[in-house]
N, C-alpha and C. Protein backbone atom coordinates (compact mmCIF):
# COMPACT_ATOMS: atom_id res chain seq x y z
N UNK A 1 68.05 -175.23 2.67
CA UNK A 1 66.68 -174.78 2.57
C UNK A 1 65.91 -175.75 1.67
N UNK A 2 65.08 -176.10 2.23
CA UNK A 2 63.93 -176.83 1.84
C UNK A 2 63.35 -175.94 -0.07
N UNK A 3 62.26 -177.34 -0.65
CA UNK A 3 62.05 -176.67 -1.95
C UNK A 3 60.43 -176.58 -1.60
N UNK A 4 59.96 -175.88 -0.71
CA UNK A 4 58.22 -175.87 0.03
C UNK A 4 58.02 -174.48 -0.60
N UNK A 5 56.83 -174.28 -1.33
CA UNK A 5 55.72 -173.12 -1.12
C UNK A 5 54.85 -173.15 -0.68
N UNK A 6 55.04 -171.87 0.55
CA UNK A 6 53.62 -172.16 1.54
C UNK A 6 52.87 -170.96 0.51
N UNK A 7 51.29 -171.47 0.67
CA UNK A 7 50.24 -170.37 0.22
C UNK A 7 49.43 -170.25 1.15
N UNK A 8 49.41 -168.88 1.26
CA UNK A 8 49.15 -167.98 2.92
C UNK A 8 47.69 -167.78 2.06
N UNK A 9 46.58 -168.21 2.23
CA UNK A 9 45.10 -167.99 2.17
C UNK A 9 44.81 -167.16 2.88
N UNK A 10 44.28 -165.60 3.10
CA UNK A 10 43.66 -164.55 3.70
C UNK A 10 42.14 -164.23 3.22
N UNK A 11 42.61 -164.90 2.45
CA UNK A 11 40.85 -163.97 1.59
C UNK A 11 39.67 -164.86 1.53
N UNK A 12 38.68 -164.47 1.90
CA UNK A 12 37.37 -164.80 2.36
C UNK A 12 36.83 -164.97 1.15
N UNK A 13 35.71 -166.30 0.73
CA UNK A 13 35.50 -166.62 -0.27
C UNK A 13 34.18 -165.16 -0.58
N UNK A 14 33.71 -164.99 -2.05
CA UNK A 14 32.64 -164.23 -1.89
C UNK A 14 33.56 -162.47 -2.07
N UNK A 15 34.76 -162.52 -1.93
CA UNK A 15 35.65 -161.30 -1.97
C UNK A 15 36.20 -161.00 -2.68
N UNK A 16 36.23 -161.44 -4.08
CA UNK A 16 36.38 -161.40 -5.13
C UNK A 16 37.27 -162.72 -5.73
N UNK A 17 38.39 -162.43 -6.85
CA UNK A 17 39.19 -163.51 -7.06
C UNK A 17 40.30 -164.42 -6.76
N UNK A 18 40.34 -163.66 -5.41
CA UNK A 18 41.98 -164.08 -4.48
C UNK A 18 42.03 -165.26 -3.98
N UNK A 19 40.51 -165.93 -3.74
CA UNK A 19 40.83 -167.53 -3.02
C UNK A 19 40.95 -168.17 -4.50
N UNK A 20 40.16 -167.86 -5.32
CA UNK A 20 40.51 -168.72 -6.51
C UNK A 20 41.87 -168.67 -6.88
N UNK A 21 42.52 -167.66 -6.85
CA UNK A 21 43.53 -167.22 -7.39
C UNK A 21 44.61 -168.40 -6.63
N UNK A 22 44.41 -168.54 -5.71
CA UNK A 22 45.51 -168.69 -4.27
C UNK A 22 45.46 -170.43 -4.51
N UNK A 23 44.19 -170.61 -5.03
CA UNK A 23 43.86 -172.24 -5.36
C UNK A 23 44.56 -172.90 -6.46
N UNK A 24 44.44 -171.82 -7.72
CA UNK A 24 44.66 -172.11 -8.74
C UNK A 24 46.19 -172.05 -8.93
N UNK A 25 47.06 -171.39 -7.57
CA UNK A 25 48.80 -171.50 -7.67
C UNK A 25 48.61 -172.74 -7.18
N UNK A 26 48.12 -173.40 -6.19
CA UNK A 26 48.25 -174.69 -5.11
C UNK A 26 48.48 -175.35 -6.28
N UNK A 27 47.57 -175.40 -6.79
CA UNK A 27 47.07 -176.66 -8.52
C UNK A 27 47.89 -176.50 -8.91
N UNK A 28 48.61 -175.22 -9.46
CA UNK A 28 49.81 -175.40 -10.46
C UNK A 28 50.84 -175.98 -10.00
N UNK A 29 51.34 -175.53 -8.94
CA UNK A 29 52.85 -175.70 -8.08
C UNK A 29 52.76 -177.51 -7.88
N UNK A 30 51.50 -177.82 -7.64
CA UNK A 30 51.49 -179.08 -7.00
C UNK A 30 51.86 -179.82 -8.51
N UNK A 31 51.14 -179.65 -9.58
CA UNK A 31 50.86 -180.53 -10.71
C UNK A 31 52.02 -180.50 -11.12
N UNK A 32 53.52 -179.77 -11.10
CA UNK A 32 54.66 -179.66 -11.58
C UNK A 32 55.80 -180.43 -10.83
N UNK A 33 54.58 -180.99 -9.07
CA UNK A 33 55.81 -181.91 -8.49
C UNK A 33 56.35 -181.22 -7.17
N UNK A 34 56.22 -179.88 -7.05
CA UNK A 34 56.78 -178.46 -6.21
C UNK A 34 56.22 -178.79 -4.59
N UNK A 35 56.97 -179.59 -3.74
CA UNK A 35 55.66 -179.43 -2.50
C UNK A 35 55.20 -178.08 -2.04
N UNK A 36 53.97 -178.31 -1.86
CA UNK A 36 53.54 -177.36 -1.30
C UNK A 36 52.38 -177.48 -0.02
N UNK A 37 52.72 -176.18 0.74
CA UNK A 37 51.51 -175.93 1.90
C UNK A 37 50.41 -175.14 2.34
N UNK A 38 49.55 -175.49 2.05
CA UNK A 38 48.34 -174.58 2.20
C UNK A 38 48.16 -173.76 3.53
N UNK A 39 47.98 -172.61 3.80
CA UNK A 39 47.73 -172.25 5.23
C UNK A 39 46.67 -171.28 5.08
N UNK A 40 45.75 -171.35 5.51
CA UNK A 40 44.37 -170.32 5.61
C UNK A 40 44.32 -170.22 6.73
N UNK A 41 44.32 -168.51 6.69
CA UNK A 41 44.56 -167.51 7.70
C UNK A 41 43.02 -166.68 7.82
N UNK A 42 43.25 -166.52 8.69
CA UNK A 42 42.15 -164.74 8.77
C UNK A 42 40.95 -165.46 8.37
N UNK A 43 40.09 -164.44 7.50
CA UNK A 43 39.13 -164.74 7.05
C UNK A 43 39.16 -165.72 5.78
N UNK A 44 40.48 -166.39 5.57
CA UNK A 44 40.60 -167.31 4.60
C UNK A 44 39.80 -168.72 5.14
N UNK A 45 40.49 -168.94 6.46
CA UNK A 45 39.62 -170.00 7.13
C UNK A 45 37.86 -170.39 6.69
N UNK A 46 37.09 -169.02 6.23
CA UNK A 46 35.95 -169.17 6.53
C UNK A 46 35.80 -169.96 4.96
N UNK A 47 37.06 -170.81 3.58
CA UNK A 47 36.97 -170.92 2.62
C UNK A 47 36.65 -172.76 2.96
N UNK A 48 36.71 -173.28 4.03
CA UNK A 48 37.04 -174.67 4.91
C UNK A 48 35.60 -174.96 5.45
N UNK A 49 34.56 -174.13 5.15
CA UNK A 49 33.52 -174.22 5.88
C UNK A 49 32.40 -174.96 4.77
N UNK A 50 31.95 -176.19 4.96
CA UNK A 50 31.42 -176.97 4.17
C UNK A 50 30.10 -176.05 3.56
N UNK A 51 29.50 -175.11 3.58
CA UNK A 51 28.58 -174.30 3.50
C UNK A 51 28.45 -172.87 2.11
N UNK A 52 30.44 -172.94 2.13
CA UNK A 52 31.25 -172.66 1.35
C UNK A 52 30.89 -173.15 -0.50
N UNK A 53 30.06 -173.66 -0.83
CA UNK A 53 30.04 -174.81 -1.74
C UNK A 53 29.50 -173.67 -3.14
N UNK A 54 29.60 -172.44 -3.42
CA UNK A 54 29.45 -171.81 -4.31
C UNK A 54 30.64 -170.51 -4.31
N UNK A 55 30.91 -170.25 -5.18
CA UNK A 55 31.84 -169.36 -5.77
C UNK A 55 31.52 -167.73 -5.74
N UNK A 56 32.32 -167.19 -5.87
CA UNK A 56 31.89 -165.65 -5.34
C UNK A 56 31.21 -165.14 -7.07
N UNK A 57 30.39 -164.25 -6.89
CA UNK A 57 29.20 -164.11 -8.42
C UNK A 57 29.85 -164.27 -10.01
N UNK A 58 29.51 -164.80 -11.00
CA UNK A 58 30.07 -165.35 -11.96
C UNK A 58 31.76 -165.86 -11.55
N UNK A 59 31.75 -166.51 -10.68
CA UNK A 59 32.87 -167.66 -11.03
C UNK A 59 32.69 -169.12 -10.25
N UNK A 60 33.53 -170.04 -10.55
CA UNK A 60 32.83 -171.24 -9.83
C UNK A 60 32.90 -171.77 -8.63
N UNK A 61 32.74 -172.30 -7.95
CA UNK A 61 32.51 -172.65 -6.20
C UNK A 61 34.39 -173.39 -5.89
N UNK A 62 34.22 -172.93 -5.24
CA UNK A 62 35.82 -173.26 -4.89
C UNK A 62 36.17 -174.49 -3.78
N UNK A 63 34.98 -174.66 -3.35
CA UNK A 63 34.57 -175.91 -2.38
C UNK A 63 35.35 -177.33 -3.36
N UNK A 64 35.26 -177.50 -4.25
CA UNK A 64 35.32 -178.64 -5.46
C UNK A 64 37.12 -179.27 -5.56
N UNK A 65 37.76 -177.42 -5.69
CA UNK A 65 38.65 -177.62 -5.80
C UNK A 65 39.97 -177.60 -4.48
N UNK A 66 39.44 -177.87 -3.18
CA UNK A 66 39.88 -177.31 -1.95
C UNK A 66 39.83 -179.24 -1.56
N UNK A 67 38.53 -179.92 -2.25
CA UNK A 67 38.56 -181.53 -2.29
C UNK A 67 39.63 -182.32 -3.27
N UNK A 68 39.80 -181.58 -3.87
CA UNK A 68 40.84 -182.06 -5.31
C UNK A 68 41.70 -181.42 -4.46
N UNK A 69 42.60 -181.35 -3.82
CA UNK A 69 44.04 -180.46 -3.68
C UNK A 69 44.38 -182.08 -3.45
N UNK A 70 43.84 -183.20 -2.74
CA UNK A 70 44.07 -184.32 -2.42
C UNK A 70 45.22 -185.13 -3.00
N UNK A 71 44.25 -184.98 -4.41
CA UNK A 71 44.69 -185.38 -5.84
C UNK A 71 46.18 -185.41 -6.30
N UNK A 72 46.61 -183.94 -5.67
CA UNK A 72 47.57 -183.74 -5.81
C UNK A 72 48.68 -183.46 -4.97
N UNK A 73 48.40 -184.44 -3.91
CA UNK A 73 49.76 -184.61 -2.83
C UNK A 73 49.44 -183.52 -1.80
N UNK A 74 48.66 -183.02 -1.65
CA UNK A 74 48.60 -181.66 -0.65
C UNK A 74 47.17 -182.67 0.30
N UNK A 75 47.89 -182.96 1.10
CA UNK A 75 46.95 -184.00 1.97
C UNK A 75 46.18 -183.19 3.39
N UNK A 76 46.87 -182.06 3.96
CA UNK A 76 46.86 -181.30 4.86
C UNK A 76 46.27 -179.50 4.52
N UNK A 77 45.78 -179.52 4.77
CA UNK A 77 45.42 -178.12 5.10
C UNK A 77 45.07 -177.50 6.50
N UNK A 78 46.54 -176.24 6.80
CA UNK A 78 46.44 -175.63 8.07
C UNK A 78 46.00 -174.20 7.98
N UNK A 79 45.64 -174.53 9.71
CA UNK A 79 45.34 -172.92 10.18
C UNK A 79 45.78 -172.64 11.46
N UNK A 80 46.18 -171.47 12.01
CA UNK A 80 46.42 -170.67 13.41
C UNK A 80 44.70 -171.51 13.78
N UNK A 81 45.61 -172.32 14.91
CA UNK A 81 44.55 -172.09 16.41
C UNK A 81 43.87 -170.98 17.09
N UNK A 82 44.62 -169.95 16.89
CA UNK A 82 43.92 -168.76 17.20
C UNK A 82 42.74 -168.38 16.33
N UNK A 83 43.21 -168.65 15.21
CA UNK A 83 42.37 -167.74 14.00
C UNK A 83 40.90 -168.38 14.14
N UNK A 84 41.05 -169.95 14.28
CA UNK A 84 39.87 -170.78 14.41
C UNK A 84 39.05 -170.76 15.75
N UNK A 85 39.83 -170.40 16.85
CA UNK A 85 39.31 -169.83 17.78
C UNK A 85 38.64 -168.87 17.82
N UNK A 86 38.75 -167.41 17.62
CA UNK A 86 37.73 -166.54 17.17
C UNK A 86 37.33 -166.35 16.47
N UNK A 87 36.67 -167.34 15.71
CA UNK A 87 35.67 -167.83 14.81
C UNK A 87 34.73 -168.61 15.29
N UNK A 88 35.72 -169.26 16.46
CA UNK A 88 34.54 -170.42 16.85
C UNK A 88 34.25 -172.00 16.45
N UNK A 89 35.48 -172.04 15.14
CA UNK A 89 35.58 -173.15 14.68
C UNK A 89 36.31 -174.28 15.59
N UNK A 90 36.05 -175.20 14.63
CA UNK A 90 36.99 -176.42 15.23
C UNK A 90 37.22 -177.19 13.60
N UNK A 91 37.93 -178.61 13.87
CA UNK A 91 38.33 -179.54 12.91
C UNK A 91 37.21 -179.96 12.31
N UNK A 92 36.21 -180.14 13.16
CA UNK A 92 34.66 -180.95 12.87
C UNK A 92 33.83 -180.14 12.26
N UNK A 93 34.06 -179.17 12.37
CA UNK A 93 33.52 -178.01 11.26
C UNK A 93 33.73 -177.77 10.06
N UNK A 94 35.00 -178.00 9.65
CA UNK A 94 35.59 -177.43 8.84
C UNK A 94 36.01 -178.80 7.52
N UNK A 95 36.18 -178.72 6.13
CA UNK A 95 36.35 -179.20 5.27
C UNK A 95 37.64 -179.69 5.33
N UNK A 96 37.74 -181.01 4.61
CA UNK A 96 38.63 -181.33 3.88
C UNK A 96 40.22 -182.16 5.14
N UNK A 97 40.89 -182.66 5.49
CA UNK A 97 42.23 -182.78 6.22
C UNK A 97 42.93 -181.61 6.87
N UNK A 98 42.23 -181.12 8.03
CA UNK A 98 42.37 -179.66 8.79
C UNK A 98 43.75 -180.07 10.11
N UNK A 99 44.27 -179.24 9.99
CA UNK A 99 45.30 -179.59 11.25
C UNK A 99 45.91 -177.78 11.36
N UNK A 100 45.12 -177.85 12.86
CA UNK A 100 45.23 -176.45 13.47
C UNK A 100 46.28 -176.34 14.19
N UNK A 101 47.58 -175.03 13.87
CA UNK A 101 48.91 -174.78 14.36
C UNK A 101 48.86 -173.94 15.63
N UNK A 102 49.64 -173.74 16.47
CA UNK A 102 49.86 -173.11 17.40
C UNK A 102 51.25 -171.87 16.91
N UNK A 103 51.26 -170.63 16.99
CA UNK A 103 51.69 -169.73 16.82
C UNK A 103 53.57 -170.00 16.76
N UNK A 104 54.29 -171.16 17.25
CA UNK A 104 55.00 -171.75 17.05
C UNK A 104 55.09 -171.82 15.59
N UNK A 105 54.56 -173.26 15.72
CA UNK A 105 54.11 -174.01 14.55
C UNK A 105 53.91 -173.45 12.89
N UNK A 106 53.28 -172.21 13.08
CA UNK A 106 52.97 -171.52 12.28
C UNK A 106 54.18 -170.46 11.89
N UNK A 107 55.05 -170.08 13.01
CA UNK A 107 56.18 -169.63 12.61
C UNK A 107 57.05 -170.38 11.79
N UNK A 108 57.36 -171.71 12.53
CA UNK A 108 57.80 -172.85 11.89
C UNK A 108 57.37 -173.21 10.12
N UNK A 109 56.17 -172.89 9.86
CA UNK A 109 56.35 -173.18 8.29
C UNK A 109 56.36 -171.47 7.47
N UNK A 110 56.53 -170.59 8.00
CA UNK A 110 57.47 -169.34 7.15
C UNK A 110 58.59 -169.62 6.90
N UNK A 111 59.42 -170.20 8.39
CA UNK A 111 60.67 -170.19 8.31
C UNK A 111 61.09 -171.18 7.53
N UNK A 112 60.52 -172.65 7.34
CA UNK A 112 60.95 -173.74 6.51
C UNK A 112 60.78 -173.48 5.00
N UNK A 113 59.88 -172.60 4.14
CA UNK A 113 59.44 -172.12 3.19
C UNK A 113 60.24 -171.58 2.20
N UNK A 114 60.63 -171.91 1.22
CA UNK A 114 61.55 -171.65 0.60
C UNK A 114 61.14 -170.59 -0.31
N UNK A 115 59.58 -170.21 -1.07
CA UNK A 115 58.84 -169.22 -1.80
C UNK A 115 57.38 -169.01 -0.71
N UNK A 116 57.04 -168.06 -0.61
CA UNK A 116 55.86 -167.88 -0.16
C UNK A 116 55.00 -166.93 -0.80
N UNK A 117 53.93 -167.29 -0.88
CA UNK A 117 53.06 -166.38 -1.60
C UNK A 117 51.71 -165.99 -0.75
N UNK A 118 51.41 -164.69 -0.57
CA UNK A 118 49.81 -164.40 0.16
C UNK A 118 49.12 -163.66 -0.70
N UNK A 119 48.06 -164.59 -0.52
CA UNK A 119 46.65 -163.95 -0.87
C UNK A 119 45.88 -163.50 -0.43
């Protein structure tokens, strides 16, 4: 077994502290060396949307730090093809090094995942 934490993004920015929250493990896990994989799900997806660029009321825009994950070896950020489908999205929409999974695929990084965490 692999040493990967995937972080399962669900939460819609604007919904309180869970995307920050979910950001602020990426940052840690990454800064200690830990690979890790971002996956925004559901209404997490809508955190990828360049429009995104302010923070849910007294805290700070999370847009900033979704550009910084870079920084720290997390080069990729995925999502279900589906999920972006009924949304309506695409790659060209969306922020930052996007690479959309197919329901496979997406099984494929639970199963490779050695800690997982959802937000």
């Amino acid at each position: 077994m692999n040493n990967t934490l995937l972080v399962v993004i669900r939460s819609a920015p604007h919904q309180g502290v869970r995307l920050r929250e979910s950001l602020d493990a990426l940052l840690v896990a990454a800064a200690f060396g830990k690979p890790v994989v971002p996956l925004f799900m559901g209404q997490g997806i809508l955190a990828l949307l360049p429009e995104q660029s302010q923070g849910a009321p007294g805290q700070k825009a999370t847009l900033p730090i979704i550009h910084m994950l870079e920084m720290y070896d997390v080069e990729t950020l995925y999502l279900p093809i589906d999920d972006a489908a009924v949304r309506g999205l695409d790659d060209s929409q969306l922020t930052g090094n996007t690479k959309q999974l197919d329901p496979n695929e997406v099984q494929a990084l639970f199963q490779g995942a050695e800690h997982i965490l959802v937000f």
